[in-house]
N, C-alpha and C. Protein backbone atom coordinates (compact mmCIF):
# COMPACT_ATOMS: atom_id res chain seq x y z
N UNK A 1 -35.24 -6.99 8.63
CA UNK A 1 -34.01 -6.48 8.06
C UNK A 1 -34.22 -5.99 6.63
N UNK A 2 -35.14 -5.55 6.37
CA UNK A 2 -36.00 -5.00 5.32
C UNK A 2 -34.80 -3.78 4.72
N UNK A 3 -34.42 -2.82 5.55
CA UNK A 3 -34.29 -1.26 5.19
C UNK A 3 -32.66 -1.74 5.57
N UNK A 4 -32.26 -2.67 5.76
CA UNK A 4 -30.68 -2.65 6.04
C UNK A 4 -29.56 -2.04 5.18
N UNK A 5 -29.98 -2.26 4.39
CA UNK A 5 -28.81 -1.37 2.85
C UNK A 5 -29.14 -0.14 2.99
N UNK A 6 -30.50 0.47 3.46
CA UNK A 6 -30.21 1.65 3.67
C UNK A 6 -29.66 2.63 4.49
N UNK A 7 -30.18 1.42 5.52
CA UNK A 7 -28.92 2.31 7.26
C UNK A 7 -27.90 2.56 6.76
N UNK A 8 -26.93 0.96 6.05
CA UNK A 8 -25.59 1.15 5.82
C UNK A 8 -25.11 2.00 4.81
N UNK A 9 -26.21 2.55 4.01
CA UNK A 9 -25.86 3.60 3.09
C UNK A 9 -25.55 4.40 4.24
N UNK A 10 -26.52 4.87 4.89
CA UNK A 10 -26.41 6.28 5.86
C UNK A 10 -25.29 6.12 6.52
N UNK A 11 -25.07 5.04 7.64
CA UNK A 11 -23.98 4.97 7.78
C UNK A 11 -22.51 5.57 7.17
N UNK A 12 -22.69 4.54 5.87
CA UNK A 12 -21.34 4.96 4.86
C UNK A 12 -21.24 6.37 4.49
N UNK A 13 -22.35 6.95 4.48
CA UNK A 13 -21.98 8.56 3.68
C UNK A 13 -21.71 9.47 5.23
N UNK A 14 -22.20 8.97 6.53
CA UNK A 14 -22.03 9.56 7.83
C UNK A 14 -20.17 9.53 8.13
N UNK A 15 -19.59 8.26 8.10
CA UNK A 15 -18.37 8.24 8.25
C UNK A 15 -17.67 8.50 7.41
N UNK A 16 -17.92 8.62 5.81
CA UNK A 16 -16.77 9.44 4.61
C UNK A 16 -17.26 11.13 5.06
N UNK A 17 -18.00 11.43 5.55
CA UNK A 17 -18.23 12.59 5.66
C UNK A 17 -17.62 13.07 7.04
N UNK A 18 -17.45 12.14 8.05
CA UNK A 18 -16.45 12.41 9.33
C UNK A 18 -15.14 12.48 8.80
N UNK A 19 -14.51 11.35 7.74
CA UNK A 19 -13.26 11.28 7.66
C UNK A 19 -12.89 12.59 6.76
N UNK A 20 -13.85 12.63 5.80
CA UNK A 20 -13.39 13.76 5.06
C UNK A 20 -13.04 15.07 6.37
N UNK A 21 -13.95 15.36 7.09
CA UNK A 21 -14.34 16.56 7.79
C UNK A 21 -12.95 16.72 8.69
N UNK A 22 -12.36 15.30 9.43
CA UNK A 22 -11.06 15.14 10.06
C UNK A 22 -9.88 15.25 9.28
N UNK A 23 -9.94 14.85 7.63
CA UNK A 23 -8.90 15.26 6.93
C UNK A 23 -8.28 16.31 6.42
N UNK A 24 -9.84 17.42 6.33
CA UNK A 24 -9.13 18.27 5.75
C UNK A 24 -9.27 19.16 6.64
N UNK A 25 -9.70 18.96 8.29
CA UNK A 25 -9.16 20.07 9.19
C UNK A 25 -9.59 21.37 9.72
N UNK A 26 -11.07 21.29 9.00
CA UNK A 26 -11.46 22.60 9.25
C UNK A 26 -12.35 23.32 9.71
N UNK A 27 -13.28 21.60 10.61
CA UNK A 27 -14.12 21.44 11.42
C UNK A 27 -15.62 21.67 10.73
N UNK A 28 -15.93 21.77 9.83
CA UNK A 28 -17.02 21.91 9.12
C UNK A 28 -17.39 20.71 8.24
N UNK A 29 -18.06 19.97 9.55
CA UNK A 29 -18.90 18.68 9.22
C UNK A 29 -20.23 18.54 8.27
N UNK A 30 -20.70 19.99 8.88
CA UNK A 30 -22.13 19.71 8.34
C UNK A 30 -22.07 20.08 6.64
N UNK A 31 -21.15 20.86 6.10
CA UNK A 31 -20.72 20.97 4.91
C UNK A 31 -20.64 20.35 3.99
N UNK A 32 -19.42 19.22 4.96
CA UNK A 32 -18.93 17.83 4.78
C UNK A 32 -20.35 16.76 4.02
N UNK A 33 -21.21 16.97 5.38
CA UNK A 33 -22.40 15.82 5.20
C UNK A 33 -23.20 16.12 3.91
N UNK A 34 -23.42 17.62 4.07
CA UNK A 34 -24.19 17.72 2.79
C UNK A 34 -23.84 17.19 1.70
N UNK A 35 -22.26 18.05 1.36
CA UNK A 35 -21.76 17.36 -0.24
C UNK A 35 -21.79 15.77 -0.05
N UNK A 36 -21.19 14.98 0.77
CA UNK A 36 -21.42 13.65 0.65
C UNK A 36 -22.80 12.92 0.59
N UNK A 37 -24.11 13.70 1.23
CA UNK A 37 -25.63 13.07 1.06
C UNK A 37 -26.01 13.01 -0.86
N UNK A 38 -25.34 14.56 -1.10
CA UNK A 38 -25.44 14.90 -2.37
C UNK A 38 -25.13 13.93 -3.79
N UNK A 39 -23.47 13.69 -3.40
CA UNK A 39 -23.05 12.44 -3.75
C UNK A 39 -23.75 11.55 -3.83
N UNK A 40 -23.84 10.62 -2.39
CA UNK A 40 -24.61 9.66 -2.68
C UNK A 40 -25.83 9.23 -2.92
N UNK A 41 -26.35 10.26 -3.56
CA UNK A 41 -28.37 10.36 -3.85
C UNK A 41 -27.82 10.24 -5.41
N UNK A 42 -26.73 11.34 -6.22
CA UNK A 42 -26.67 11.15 -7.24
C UNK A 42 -25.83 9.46 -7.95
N UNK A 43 -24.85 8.86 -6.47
CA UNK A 43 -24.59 7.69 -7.02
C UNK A 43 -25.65 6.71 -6.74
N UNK A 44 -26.94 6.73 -6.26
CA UNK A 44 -28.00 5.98 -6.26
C UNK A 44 -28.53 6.34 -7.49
N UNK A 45 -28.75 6.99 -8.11
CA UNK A 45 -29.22 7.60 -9.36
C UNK A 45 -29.26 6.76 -10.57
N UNK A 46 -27.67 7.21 -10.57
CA UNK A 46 -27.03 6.51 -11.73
C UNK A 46 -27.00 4.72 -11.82
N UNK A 47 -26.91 3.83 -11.23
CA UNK A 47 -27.26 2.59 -11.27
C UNK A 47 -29.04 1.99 -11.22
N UNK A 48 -29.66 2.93 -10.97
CA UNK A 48 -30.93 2.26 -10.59
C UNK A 48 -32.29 3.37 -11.37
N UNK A 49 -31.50 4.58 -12.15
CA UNK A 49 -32.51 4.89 -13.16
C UNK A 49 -31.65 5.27 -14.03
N UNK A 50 -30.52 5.38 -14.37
CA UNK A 50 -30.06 6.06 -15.69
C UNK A 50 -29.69 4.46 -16.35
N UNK A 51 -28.72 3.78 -15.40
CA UNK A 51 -28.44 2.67 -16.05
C UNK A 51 -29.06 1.20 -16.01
N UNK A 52 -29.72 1.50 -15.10
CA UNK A 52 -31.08 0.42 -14.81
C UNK A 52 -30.48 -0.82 -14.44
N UNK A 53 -29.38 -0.87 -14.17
CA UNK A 53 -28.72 -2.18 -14.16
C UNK A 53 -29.29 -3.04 -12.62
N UNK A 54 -29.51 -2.61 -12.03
CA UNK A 54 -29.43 -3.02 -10.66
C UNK A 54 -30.85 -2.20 -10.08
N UNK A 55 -31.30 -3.10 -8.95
CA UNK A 55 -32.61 -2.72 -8.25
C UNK A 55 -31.89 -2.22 -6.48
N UNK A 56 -33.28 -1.89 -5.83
CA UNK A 56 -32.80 -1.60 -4.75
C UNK A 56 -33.04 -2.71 -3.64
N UNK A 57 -33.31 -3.75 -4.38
CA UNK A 57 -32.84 -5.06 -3.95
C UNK A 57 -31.89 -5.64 -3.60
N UNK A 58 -30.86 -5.63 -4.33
CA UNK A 58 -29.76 -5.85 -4.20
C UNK A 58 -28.87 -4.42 -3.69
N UNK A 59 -27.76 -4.91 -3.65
CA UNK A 59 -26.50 -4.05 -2.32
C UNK A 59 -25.80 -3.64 -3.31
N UNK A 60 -25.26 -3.40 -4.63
CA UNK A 60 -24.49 -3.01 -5.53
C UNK A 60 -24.88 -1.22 -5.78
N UNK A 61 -26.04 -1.12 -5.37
CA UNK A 61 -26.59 0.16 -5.42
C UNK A 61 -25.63 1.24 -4.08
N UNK A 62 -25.38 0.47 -3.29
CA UNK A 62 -25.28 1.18 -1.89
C UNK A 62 -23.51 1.61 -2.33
N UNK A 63 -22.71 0.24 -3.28
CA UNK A 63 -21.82 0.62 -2.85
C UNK A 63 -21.63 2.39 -3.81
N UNK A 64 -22.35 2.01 -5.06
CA UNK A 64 -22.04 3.27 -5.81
C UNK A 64 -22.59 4.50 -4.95
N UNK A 65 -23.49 4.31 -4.47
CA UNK A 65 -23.93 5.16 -3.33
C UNK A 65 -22.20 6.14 -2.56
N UNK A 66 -21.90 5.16 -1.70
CA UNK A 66 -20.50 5.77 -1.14
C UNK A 66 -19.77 6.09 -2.12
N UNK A 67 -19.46 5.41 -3.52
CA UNK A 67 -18.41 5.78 -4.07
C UNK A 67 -18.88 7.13 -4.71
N UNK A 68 -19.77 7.73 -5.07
CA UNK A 68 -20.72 9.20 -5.28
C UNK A 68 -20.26 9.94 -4.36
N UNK A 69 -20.61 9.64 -2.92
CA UNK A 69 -20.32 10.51 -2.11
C UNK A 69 -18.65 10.91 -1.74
N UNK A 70 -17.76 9.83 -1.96
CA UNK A 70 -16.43 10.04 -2.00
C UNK A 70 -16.23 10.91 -2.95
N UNK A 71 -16.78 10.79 -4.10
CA UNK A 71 -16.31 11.41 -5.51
C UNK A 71 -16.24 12.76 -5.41
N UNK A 72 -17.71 13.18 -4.90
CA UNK A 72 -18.09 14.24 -4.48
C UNK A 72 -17.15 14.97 -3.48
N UNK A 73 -17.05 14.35 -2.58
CA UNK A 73 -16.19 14.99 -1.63
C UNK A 73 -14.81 15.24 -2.25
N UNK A 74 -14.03 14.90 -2.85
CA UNK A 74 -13.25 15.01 -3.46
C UNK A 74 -12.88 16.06 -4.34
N UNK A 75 -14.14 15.98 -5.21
CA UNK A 75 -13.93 17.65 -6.13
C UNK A 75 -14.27 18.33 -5.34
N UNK A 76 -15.18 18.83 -4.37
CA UNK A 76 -15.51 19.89 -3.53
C UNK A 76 -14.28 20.06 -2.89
N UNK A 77 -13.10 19.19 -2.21
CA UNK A 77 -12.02 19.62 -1.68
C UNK A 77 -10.85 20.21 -2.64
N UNK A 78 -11.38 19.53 -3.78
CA UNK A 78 -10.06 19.86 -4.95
C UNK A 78 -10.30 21.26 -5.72
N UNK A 79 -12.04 21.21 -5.62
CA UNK A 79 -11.92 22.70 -6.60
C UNK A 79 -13.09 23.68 -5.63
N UNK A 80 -13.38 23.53 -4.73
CA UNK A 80 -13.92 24.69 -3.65
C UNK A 80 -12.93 25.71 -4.02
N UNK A 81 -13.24 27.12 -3.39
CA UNK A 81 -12.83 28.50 -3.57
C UNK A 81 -11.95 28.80 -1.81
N UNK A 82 -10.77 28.61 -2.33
CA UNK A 82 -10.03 29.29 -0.96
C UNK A 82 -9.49 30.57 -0.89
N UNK A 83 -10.10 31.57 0.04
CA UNK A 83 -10.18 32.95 0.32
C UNK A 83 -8.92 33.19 1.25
């Protein structure tokens, strides 16, 4: 059970990236997945080399992980370009 925080990362950024993709309706998942992978590589980032606080030992990494990828998804829905 070595790599477990990381499934559940994948996991977590797989289903904010379904819910996003079901919320806003417009069937473009893979979009979805990207900005949320994006997210959460940059909220792995930030706890475990900018702020060094935390290793990838511990699970505190994973959650900023999802909360990146939410974030992300969020401005991409709030300030994307609608034609």
């Amino acid at each position: 059970m070595q790599y477990a925080d990381i499934a559940l990362a994948v996991l977590g950024v797989l289903a904010i990236a379904w819910v996003a993709d079901q919320l806003s309706g417009r069937r473009g998942y893979g979009g979805a997945l990207l900005v949320a992978a994006v997210g959460a590589a940059c909220g792995w980032f930030l706890p475990i080399r900018v702020f060094a606080f935390t290793t990838m030992d511990e699970i505190i990494w994973v959650v900023w992980s999802l909360v990146g990828a939410a974030a992300s998804l969020l401005a991409y829905f709030l300030f994307r370009s609608k034609r």
